[in-house]
N, C-alpha and C. Protein backbone atom coordinates (compact mmCIF):
# COMPACT_ATOMS: atom_id res chain seq x y z
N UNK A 1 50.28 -57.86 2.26
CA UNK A 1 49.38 -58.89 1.79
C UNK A 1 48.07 -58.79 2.53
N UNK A 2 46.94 -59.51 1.87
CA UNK A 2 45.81 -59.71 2.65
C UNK A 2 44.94 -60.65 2.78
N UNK A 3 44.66 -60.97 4.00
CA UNK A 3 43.69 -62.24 4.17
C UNK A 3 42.78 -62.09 4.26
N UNK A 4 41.63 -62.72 3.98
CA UNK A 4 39.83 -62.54 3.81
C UNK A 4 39.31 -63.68 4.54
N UNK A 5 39.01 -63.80 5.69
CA UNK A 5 38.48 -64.95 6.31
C UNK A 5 37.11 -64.81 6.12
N UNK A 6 36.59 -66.22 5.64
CA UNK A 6 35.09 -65.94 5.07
C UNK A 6 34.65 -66.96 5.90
N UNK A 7 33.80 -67.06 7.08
CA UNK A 7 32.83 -68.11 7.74
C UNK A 7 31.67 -68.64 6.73
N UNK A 8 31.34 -69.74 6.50
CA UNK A 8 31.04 -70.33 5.70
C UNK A 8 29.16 -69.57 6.00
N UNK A 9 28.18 -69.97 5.34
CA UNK A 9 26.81 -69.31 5.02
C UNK A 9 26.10 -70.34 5.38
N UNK A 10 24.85 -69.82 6.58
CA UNK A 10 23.41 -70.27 7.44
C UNK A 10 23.54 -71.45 6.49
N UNK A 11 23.40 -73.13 7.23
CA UNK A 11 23.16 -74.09 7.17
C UNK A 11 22.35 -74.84 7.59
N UNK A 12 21.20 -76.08 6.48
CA UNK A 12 20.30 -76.57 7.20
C UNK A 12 21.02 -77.90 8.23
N UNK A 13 20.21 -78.48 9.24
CA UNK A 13 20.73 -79.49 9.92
C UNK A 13 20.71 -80.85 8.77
N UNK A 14 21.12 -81.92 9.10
CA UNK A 14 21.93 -83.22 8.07
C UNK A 14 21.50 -84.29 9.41
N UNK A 15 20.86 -85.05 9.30
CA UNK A 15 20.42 -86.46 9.32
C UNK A 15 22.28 -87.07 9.42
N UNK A 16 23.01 -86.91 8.25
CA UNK A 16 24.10 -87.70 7.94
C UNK A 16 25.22 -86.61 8.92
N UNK A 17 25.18 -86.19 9.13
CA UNK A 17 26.15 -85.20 10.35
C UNK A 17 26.14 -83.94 10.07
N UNK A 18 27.18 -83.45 10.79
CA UNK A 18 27.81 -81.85 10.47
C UNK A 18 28.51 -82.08 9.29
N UNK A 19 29.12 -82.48 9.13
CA UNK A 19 30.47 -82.45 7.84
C UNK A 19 29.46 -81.87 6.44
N UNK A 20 28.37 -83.23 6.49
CA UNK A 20 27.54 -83.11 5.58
C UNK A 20 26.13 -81.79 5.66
N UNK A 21 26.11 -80.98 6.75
CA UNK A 21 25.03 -80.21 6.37
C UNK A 21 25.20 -78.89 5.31
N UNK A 22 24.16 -78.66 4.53
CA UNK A 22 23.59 -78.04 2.91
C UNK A 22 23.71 -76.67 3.88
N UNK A 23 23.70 -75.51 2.28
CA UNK A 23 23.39 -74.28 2.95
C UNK A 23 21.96 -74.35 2.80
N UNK A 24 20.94 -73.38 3.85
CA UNK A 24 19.96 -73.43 3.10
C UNK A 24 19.33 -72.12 2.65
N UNK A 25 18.41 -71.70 2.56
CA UNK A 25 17.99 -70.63 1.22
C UNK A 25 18.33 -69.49 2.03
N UNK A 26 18.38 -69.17 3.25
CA UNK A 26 19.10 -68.35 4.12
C UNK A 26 20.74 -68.03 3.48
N UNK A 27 21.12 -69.02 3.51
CA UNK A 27 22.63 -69.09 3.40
C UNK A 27 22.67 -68.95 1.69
N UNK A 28 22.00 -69.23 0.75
CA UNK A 28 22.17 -69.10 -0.51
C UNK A 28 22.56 -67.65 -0.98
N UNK A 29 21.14 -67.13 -0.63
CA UNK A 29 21.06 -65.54 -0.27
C UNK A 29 22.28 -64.50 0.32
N UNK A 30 22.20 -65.06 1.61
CA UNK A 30 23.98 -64.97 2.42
C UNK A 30 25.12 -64.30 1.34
N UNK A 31 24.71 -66.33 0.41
CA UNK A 31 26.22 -65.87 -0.39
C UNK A 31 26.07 -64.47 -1.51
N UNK A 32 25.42 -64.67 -2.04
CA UNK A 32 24.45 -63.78 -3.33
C UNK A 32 25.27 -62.11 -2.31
N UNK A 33 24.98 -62.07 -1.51
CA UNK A 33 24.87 -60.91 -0.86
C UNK A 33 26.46 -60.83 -0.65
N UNK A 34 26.79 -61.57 -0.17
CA UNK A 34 28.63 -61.36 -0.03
C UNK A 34 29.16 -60.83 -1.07
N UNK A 35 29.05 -62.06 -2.19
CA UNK A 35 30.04 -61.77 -3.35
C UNK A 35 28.86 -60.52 -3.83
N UNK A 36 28.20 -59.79 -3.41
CA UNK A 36 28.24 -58.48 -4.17
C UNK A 36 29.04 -57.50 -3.37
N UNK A 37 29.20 -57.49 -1.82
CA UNK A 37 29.97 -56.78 -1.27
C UNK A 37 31.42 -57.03 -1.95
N UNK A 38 31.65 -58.01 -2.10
CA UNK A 38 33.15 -58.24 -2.26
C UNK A 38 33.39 -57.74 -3.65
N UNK A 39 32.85 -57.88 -4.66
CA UNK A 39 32.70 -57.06 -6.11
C UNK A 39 32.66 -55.67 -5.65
N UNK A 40 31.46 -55.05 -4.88
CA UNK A 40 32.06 -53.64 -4.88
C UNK A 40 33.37 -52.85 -3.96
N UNK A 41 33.66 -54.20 -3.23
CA UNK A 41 34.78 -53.35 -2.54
C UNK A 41 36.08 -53.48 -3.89
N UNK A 42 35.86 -53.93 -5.23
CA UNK A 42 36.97 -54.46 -6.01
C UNK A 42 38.16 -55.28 -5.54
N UNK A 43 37.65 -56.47 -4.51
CA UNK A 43 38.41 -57.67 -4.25
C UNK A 43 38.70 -58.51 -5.37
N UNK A 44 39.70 -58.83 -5.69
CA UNK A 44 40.19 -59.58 -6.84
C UNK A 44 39.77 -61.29 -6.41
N UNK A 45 38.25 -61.69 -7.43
CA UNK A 45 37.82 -62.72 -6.89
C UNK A 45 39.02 -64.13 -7.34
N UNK A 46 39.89 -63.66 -8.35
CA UNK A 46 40.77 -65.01 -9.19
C UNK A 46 42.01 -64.95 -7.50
N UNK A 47 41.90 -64.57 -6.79
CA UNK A 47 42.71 -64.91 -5.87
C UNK A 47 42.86 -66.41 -5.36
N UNK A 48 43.96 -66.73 -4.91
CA UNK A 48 43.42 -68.53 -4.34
C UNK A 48 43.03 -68.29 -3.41
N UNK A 49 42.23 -69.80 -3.02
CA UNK A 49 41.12 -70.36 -2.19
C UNK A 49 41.18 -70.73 -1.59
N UNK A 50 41.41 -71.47 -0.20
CA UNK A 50 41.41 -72.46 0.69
C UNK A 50 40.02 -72.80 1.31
N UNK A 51 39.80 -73.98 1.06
CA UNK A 51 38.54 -73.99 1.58
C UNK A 51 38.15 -75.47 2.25
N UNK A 52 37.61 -75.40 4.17
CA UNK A 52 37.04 -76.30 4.29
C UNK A 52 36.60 -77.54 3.31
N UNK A 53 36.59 -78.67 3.22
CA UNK A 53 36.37 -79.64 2.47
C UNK A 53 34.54 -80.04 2.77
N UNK A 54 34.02 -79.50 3.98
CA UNK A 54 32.38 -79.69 4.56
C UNK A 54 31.72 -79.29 3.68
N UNK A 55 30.20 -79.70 3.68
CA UNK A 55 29.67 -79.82 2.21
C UNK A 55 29.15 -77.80 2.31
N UNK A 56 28.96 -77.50 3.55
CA UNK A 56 28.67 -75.83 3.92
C UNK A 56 29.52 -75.17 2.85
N UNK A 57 30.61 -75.24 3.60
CA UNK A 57 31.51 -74.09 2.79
C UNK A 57 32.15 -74.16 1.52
N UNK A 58 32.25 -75.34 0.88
CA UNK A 58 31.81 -75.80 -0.74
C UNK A 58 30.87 -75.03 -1.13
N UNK A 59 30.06 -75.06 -0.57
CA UNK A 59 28.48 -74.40 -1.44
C UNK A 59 28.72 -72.94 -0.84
N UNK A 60 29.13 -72.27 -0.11
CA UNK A 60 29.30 -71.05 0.33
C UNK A 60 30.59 -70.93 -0.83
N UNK A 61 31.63 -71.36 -1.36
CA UNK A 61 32.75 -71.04 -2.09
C UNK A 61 31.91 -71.29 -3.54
N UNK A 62 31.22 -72.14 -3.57
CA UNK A 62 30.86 -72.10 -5.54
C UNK A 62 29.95 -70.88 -5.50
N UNK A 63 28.99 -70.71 -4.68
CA UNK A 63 27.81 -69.36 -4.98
C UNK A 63 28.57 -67.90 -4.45
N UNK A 64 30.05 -68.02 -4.25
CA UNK A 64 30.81 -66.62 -4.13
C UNK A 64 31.77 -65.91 -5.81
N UNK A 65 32.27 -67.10 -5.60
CA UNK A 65 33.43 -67.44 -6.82
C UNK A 65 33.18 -68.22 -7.93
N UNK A 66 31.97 -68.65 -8.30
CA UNK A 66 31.49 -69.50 -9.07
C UNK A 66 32.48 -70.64 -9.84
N UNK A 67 33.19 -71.29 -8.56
CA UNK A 67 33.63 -73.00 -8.69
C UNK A 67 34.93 -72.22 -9.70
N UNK A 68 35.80 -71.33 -9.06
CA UNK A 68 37.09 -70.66 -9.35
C UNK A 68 38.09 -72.19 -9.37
N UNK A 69 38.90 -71.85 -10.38
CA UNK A 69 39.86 -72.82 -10.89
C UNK A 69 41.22 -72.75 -9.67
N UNK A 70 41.15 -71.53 -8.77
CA UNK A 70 42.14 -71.47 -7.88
C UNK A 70 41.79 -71.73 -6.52
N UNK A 71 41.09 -72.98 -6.31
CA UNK A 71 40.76 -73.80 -5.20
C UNK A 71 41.20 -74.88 -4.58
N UNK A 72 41.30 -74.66 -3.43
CA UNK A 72 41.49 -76.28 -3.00
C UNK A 72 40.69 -76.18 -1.89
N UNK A 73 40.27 -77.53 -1.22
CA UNK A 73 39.82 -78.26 -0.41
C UNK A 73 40.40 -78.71 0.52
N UNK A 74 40.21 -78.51 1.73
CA UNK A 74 41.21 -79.48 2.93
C UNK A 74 40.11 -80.15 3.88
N UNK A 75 40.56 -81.01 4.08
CA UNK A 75 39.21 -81.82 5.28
C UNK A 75 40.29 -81.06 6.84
N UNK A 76 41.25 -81.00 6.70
CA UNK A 76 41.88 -80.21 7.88
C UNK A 76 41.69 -78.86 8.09
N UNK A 77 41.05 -78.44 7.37
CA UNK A 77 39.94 -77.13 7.71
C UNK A 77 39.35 -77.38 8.46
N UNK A 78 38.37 -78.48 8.06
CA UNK A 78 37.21 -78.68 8.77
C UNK A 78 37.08 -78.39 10.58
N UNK A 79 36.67 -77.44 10.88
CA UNK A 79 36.17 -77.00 12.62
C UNK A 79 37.98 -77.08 13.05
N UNK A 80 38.57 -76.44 12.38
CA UNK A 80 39.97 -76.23 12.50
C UNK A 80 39.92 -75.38 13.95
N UNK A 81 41.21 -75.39 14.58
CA UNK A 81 41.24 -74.29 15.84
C UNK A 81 42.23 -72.98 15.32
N UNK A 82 41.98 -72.15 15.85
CA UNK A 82 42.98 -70.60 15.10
C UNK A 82 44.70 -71.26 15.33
N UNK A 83 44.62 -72.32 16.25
CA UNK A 83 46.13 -72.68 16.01
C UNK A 83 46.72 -73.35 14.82
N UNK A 84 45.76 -74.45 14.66
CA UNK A 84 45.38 -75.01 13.13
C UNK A 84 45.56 -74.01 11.63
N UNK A 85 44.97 -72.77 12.15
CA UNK A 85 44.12 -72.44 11.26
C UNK A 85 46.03 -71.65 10.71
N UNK A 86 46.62 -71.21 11.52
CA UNK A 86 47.54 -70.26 11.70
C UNK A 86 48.79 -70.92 11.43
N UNK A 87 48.92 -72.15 11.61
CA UNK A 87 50.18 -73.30 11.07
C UNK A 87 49.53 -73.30 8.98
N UNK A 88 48.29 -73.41 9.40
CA UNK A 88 48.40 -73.75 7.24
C UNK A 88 48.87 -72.76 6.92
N UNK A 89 48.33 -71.25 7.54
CA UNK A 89 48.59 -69.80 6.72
C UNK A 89 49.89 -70.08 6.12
N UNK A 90 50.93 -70.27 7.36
CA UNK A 90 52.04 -69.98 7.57
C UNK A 90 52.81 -70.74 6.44
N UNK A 91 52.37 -71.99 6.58
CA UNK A 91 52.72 -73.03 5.78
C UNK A 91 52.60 -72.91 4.19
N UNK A 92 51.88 -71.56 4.27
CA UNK A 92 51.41 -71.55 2.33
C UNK A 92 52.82 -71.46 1.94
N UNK A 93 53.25 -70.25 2.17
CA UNK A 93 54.41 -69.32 1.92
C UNK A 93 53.79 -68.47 0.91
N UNK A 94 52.83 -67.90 1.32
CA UNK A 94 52.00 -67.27 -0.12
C UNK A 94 52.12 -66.07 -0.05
N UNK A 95 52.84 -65.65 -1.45
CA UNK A 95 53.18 -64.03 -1.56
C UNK A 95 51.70 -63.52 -2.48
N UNK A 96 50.78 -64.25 -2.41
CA UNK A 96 49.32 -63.73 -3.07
C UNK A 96 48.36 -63.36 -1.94
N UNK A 97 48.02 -62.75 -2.35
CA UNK A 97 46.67 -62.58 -0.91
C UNK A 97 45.71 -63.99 -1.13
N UNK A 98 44.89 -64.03 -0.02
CA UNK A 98 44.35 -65.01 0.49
C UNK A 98 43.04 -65.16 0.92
N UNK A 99 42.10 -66.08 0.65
CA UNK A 99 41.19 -66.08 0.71
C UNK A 99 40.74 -67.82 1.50
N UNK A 100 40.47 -67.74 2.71
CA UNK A 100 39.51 -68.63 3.72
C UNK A 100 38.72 -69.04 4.52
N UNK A 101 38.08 -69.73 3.63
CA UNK A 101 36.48 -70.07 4.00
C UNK A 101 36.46 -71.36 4.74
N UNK A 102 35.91 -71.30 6.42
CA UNK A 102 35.65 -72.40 6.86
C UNK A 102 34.94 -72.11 8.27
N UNK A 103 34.91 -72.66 9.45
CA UNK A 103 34.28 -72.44 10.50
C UNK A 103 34.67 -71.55 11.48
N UNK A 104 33.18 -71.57 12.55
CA UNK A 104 34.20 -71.05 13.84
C UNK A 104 34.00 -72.18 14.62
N UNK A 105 34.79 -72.10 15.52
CA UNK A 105 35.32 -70.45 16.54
C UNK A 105 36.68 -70.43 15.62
N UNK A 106 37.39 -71.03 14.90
CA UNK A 106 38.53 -71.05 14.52
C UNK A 106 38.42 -69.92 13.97
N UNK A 107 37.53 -69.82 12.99
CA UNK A 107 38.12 -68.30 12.12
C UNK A 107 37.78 -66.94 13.50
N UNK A 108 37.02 -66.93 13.79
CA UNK A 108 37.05 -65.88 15.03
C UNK A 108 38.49 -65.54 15.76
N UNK A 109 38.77 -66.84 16.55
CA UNK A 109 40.18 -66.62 17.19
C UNK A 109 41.32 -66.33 16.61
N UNK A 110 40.94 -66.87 15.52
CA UNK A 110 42.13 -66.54 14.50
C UNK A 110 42.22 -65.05 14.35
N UNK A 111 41.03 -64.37 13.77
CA UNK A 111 40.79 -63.29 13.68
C UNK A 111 41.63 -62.08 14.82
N UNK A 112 40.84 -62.53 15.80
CA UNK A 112 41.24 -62.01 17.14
C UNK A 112 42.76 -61.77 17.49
N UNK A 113 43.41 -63.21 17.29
CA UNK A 113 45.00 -63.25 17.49
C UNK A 113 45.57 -62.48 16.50
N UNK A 114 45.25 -62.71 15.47
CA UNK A 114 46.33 -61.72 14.02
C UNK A 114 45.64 -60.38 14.45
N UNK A 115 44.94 -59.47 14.97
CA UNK A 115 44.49 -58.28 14.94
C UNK A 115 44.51 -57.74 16.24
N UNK A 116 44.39 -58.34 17.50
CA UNK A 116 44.54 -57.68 19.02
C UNK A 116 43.40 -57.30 19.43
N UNK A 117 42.01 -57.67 18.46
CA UNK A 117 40.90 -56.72 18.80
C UNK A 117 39.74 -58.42 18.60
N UNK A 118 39.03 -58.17 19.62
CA UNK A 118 37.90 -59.13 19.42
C UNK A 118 37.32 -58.69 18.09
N UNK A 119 37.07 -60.37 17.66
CA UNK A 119 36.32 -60.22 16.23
C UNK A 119 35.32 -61.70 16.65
N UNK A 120 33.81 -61.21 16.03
CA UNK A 120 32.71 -62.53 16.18
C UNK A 120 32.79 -62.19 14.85
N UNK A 121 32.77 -63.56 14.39
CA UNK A 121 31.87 -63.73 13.27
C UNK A 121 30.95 -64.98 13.00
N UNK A 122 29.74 -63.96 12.75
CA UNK A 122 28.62 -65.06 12.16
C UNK A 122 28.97 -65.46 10.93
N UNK A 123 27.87 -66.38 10.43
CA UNK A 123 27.39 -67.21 9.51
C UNK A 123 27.59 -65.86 8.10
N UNK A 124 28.23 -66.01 7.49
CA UNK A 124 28.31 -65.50 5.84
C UNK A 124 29.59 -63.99 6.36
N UNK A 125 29.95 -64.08 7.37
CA UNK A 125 30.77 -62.81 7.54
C UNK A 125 32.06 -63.08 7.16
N UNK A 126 32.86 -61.84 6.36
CA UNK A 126 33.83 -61.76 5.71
C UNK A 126 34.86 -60.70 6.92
N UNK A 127 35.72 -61.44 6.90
CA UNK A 127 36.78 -60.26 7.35
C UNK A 127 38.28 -59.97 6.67
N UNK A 128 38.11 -58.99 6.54
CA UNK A 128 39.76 -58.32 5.84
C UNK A 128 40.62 -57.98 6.66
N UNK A 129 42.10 -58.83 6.61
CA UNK A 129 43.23 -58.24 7.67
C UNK A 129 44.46 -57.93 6.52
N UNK A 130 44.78 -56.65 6.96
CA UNK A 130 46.26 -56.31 6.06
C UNK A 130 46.95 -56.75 6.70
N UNK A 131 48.31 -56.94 6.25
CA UNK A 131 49.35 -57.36 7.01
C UNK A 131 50.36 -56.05 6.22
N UNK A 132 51.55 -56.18 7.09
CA UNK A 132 52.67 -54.90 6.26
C UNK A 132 53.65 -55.97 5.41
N UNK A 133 53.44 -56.83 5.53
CA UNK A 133 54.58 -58.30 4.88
C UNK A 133 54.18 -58.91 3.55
N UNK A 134 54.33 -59.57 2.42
CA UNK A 134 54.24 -59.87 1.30
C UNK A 134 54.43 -61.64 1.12
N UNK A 135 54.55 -62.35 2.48
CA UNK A 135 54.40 -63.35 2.73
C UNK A 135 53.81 -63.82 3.77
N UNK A 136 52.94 -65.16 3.83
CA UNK A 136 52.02 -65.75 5.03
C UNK A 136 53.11 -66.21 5.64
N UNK A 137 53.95 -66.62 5.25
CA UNK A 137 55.38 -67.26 6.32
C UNK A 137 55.15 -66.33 7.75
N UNK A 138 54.98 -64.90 7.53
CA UNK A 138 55.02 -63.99 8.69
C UNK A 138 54.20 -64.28 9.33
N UNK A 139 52.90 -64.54 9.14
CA UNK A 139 51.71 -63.60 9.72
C UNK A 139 51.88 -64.33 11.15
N UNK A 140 51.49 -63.64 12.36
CA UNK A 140 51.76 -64.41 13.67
C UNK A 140 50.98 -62.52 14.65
N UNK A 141 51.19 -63.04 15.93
CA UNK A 141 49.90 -62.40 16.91
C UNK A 141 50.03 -60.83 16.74
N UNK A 142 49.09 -60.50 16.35
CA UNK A 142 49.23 -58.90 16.55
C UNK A 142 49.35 -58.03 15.19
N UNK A 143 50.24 -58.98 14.47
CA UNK A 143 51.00 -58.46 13.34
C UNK A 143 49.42 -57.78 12.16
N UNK A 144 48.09 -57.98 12.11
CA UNK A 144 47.58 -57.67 11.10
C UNK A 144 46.53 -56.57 11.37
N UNK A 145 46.03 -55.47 10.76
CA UNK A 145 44.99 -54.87 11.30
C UNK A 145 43.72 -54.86 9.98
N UNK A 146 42.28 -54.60 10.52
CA UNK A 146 41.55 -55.30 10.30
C UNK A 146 41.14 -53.91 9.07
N UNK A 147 40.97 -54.40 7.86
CA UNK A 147 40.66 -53.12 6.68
C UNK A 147 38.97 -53.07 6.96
N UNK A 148 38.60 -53.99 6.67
CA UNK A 148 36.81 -54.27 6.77
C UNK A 148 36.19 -55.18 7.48
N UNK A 149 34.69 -55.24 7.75
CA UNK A 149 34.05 -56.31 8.16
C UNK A 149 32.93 -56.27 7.78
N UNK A 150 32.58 -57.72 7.20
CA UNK A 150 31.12 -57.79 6.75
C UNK A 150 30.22 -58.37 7.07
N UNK A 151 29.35 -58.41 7.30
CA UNK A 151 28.36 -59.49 7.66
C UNK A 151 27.14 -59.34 7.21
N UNK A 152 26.37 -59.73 5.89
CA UNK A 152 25.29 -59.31 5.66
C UNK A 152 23.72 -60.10 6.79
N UNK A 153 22.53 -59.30 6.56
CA UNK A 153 21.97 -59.57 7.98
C UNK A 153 20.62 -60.19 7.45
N UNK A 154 20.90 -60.74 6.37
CA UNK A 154 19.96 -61.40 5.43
C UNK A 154 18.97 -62.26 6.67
N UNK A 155 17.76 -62.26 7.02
CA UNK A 155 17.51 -63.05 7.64
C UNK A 155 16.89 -62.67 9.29
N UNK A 156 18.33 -61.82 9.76
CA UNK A 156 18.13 -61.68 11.06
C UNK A 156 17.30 -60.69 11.57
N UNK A 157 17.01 -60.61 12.67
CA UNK A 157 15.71 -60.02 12.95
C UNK A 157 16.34 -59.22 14.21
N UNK A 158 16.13 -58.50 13.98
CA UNK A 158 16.46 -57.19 15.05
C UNK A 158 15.14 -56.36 15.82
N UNK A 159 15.67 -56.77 17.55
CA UNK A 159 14.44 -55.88 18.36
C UNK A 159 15.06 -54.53 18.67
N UNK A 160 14.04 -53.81 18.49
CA UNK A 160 13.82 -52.71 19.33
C UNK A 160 13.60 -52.10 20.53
């Protein structure tokens, strides 16, 4: 099976909190740019969804998957910890591959623990972990290694 941890896409700041901050034209772009990586790697976008319930990664999940019928929402996403993050996997029992979009550091550590290898991820970065198992019931430390990593750099500015 395989999991796709997607960190949600560059967000403006919110007056009304974190929960509530917008992507902004940084992060729009972001997404635009993902879901073309993910089209050409031929990722099957009708996969299910899990997704943060924060208004970020909503708008990072409709401008990837365009508001896919195989979604859900959890507010227990929200700034989840990889321990968190690693009890839902488990909890799916999902013999489908997998697709989750929400914050860090959770998706990082998470990353890190299922693979043995430091993983950062910024703002709009996608990561792919195989597993050798056909259910999330398994997935636990070590067990996944990492197929891809994406991070488009829309934005960032690189010295010389």
């Amino acid at each position: 099976m395989k999991l796709y941890l997607v960190r949600h896409a560059n967000a403006l700041e919110s007056s009304l909190g974190d929960y509530e901050r917008a992507l902004s034209e940084k992060g729009k772009n972001q997404c635009i740019e993902l879901k073309n990586f993910i089209v050409l790697k031929e990722i099957d976008l009708n996969n299910k969804v899990y997704c943060s319930a924060a208004k970020r990664t909503k708008g990072t999940h409709s401008l990837i998957f365009n508001r896919s019928k195989k979604v859900s929402f959890h507010k227990s996403l929200y700034l989840a910890s990889s321990n968190d993050l690693l009890a839902f996997l488990c909890s799916l029992q999902s013999k489908e591959d997998i697709f989750l979009i929400g914050h860090n550091n959770g998706l990082s550590d998470l990353a890190s623990y299922l693979t043995g290898k430091r993983v950062g991820m910024k703002t709009a970065a996608c990561v792919e972990i195989d597993f050798p198992f056909q259910n999330s019931k398994f997935i636990s430390k070590g067990t996944g290694e990492i197929n891809s990593y994406h991070r488009c750099d829309i934005g960032d500015f690189h010295y010389l």
